[in-house]
C-alpha atoms as a PDB file:
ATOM      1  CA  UNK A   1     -23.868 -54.983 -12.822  1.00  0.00           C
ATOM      2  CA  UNK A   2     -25.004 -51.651 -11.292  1.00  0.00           C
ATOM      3  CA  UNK A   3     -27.401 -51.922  -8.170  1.00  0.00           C
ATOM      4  CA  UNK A   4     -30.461 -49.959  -7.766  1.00  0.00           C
ATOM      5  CA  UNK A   5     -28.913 -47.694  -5.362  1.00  0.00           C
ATOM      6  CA  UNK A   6     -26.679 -47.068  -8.068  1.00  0.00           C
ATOM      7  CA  UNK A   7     -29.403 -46.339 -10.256  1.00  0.00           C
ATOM      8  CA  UNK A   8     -30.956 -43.541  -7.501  1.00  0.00           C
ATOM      9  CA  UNK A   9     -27.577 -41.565  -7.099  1.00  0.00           C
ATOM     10  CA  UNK A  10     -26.451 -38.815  -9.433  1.00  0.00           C
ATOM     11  CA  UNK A  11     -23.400 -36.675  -8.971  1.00  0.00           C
ATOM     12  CA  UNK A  12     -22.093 -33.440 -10.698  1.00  0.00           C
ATOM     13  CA  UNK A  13     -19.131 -34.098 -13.420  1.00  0.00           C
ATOM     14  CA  UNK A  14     -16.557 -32.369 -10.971  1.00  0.00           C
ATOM     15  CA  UNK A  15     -16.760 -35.423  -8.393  1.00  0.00           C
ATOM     16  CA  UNK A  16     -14.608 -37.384 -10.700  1.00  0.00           C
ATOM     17  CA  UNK A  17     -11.719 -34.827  -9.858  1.00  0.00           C
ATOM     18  CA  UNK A  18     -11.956 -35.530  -6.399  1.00  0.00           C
ATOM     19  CA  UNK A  19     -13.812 -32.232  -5.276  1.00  0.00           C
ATOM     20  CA  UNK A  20     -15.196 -31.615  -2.014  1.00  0.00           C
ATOM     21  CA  UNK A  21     -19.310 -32.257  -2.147  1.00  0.00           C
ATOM     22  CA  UNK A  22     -22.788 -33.107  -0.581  1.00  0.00           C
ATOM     23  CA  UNK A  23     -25.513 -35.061  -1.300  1.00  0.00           C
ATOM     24  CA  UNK A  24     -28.659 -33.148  -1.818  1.00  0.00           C
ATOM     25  CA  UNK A  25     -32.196 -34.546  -2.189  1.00  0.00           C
ATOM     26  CA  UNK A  26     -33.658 -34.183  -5.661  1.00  0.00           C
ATOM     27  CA  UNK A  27     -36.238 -32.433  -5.167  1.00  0.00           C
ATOM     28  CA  UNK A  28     -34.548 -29.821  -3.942  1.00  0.00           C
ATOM     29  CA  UNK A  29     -32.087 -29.526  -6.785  1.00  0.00           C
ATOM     30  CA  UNK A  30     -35.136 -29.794  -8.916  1.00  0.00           C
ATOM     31  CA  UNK A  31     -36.349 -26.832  -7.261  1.00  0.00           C
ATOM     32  CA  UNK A  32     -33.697 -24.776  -7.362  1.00  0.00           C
ATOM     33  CA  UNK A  33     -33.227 -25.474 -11.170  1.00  0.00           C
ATOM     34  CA  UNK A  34     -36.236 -23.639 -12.032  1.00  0.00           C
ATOM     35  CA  UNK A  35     -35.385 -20.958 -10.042  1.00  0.00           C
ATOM     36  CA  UNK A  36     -32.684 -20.033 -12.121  1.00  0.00           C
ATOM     37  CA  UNK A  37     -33.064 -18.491 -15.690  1.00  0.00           C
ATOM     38  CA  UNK A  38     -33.244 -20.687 -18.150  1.00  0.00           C
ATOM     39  CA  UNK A  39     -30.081 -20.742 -19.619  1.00  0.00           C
ATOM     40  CA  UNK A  40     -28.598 -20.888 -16.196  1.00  0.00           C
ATOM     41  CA  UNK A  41     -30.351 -24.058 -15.308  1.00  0.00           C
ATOM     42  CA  UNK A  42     -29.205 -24.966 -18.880  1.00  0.00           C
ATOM     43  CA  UNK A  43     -25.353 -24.942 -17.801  1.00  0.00           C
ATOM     44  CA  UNK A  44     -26.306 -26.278 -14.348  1.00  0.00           C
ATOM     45  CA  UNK A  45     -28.329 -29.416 -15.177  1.00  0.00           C
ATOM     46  CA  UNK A  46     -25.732 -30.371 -17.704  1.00  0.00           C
ATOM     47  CA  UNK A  47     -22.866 -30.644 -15.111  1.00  0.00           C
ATOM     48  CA  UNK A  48     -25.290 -33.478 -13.472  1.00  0.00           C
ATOM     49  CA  UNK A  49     -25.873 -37.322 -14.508  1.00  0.00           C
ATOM     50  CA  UNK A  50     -29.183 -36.792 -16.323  1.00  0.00           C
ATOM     51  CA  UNK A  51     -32.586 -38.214 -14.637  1.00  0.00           C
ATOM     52  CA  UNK A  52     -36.577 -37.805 -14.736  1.00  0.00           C
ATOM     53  CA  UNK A  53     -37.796 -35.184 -12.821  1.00  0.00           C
ATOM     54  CA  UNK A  54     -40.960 -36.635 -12.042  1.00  0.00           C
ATOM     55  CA  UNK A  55     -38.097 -39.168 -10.231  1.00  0.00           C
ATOM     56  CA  UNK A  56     -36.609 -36.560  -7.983  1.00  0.00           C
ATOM     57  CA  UNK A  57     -38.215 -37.647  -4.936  1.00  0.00           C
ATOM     58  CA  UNK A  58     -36.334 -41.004  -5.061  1.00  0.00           C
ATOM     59  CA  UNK A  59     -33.129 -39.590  -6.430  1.00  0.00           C
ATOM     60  CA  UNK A  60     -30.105 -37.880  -4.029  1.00  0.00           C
ATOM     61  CA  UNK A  61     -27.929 -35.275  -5.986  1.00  0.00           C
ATOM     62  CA  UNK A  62     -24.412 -35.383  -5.377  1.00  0.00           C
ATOM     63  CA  UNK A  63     -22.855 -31.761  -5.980  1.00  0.00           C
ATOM     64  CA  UNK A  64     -19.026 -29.957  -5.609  1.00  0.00           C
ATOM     65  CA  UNK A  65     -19.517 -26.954  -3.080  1.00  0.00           C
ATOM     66  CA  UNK A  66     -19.042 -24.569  -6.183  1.00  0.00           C
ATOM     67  CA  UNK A  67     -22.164 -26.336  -8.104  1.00  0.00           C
ATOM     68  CA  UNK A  68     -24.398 -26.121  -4.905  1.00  0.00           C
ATOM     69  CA  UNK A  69     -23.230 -22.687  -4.088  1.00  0.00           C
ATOM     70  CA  UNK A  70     -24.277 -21.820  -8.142  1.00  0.00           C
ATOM     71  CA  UNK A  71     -27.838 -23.984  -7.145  1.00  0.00           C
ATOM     72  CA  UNK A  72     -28.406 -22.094  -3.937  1.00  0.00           C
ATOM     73  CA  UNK A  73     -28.537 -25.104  -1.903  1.00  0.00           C
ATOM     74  CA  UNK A  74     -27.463 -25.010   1.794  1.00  0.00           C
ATOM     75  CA  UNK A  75     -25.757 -27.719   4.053  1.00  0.00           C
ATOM     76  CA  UNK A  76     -29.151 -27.667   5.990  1.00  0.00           C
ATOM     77  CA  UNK A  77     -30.623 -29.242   2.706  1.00  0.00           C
ATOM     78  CA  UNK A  78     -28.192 -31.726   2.243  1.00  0.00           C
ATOM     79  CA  UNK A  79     -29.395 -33.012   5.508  1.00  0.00           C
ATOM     80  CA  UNK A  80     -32.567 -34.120   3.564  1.00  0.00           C
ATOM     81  CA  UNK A  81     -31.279 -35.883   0.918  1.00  0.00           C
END
């Protein structure tokens, strides 16, 4: 049975291979997402476990460096996941 912590994490596919990553708050990743072009944010969003957007302020983002770097997200904001 999966806690509810479980429930507020989401990670990028590439954690399974062991990559190097952070944990970013959601609404950051949420923001950067539409910052992108669309088809862009397509390919991004569908490297990450799925979740509502209106939940981002409750969810933390795990992401490889090479997913964050694609994001634009900074150390500095995984500080405030």
């Amino acid at each position: 049975m999966k806690s509810e912590e479980d429930y507020r994490v989401r990670e990028c596919v590439h954690r399974a291979t062991g990559a190097p990553g952070n944990y970013y708050g959601g609404r950051a990743y949420v923001k950067q997402l539409q910052r992108l072009p669309s088809d862009a944010a397509l390919r991004a969003a569908a490297r990450v476990t799925p979740f509502f957007w209106a939940d981002a302020a409750h969810i933390n983002v795990w992401l490889c460096r090479d997913c964050a770097d694609e994001l634009g997200l900074t150390e500095r904001e995984s500080d405030a996941a």
